[in-house]
Protein backbone atom coordinates (compact mmCIF):
# COMPACT_ATOMS: atom_id res chain seq x y z
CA UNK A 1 24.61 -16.56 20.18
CA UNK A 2 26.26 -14.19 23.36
CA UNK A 3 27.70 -10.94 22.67
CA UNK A 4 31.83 -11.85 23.31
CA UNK A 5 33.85 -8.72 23.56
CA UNK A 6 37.60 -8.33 23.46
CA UNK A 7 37.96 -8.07 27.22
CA UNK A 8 35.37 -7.68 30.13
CA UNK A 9 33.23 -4.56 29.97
CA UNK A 10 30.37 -3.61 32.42
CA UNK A 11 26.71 -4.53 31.47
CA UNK A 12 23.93 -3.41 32.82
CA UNK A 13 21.59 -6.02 34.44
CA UNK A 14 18.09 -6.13 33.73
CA UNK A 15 17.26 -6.45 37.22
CA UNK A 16 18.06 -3.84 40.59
CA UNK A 17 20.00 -4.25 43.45
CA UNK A 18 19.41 -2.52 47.03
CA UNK A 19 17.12 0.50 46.99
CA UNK A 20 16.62 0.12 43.41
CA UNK A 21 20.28 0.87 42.34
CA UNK A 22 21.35 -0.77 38.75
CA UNK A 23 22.90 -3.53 38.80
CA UNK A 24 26.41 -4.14 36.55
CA UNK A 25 28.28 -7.63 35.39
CA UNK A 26 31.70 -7.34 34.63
CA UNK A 27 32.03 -9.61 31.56
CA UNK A 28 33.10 -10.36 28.22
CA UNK A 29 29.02 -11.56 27.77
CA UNK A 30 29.93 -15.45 27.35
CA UNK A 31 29.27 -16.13 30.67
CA UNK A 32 26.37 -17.95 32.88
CA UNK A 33 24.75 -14.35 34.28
CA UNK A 34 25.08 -13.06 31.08
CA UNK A 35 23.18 -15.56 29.67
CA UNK A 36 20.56 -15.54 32.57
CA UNK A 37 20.09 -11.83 32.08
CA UNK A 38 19.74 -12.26 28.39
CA UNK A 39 16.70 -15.12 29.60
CA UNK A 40 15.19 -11.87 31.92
CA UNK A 41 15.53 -9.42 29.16
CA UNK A 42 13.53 -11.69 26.70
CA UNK A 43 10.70 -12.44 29.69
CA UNK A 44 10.61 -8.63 30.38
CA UNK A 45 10.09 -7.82 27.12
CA UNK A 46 7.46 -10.52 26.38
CA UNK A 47 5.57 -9.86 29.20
CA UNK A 48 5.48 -5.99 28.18
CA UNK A 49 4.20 -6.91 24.72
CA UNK A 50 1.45 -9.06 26.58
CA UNK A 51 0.47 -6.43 29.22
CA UNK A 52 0.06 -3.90 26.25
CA UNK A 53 -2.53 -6.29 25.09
CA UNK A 54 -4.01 -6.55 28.21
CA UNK A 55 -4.07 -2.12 28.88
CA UNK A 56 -5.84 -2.13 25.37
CA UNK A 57 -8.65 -4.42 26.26
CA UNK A 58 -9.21 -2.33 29.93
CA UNK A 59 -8.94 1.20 27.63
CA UNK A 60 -11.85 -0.33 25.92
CA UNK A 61 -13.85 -1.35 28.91
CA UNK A 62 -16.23 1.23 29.88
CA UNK A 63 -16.74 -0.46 33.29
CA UNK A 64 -13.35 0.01 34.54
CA UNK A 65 -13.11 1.64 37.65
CA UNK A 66 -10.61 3.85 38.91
CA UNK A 67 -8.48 1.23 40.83
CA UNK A 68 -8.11 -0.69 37.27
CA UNK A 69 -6.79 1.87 35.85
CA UNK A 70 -4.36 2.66 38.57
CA UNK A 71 -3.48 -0.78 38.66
CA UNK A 72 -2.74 -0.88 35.32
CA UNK A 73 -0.47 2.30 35.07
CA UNK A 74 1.77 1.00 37.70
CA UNK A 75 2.54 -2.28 35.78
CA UNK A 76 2.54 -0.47 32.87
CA UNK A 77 4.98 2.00 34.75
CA UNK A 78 6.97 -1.19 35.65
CA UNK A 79 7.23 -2.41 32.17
CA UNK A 80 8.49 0.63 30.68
CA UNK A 81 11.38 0.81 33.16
CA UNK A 82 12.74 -2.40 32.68
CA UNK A 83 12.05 -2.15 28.57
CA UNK A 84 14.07 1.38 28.62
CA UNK A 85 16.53 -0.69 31.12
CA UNK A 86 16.88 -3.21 28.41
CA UNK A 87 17.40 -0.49 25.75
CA UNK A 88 20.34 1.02 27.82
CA UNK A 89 22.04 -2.34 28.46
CA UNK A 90 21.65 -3.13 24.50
CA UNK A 91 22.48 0.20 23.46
CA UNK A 92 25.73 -0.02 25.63
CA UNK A 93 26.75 -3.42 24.04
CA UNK A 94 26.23 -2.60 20.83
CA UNK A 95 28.77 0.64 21.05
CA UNK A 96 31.22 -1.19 22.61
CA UNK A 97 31.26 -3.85 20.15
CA UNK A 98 31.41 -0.83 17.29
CA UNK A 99 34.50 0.68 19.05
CA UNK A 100 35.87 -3.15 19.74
CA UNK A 101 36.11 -4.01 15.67
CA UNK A 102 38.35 -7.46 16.77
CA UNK A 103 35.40 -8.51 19.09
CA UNK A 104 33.99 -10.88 16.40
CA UNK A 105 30.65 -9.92 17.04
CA UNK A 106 28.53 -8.80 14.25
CA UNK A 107 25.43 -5.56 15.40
CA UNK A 108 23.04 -8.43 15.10
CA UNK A 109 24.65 -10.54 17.57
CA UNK A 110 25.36 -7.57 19.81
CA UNK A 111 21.49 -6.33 19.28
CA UNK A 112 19.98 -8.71 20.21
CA UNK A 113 21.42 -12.02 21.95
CA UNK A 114 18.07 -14.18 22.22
CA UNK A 115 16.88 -13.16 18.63
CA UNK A 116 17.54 -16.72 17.27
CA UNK A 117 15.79 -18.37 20.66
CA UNK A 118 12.59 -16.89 18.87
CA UNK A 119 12.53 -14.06 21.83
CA UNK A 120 10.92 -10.36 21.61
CA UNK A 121 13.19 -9.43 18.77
CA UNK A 122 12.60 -12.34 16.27
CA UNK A 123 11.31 -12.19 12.98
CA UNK A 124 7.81 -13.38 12.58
């Protein structure tokens, strides 16, 4: 279920704008972006998890070469950003709905918006 706040506050997008620049929503996170970036955030995140998986098998390989490698630490460079971009945006959410006690929203919902869609945050 979406994060609703009391009135529109700025979330951070999980994707970048013009020369890399963060991207913010003005929103009370009910709407159709916020739910789209909530859809990102849960694909980021899952494809992190998976490319860890991957970087463990190469780290094993003794045959990897040099441009492996390099390849690897820029996706893994990639990955990182957008998870610590996720952290930001869901860190941000869930103090505003702590300081916005008539929001509604439980920390759970605020935490983590795709948790019951089974995304990166489920329980298992």
């Amino acid at each position: 279920m979406p994060h609703r706040t009391a009135g529109p506050t700025a979330r951070l997008l999980p994707w970048s704008g013009a020369g890399e620049q963060p991207c913010h929503l003005l929103t009370d996170g009910a709407g159709y972006v916020s739910r789209v970036a909530d859809r990102v955030e849960a694909v980021q995140l899952t494809m992190g998890t998976e490319l860890l998986g991957h970087a463990r098998e190469l780290l094993r390989d003794p045959r990897a070469d040099a441009g492996q490698l390099r390849y690897l630490a820029t996706r893994l460079s990639e990955a990182l950003r957008d998870a610590v971009r996720v952290a930001e945006s869901r860190g941000a959410r869930l103090l505003h709905a702590e300081a916005s006690p008539g929001s509604g929203a439980s920390p759970g919902e605020a935490e983590s918006p795709e948790r019951g869609e089974g995304g990166p945050g489920a329980t298992r």
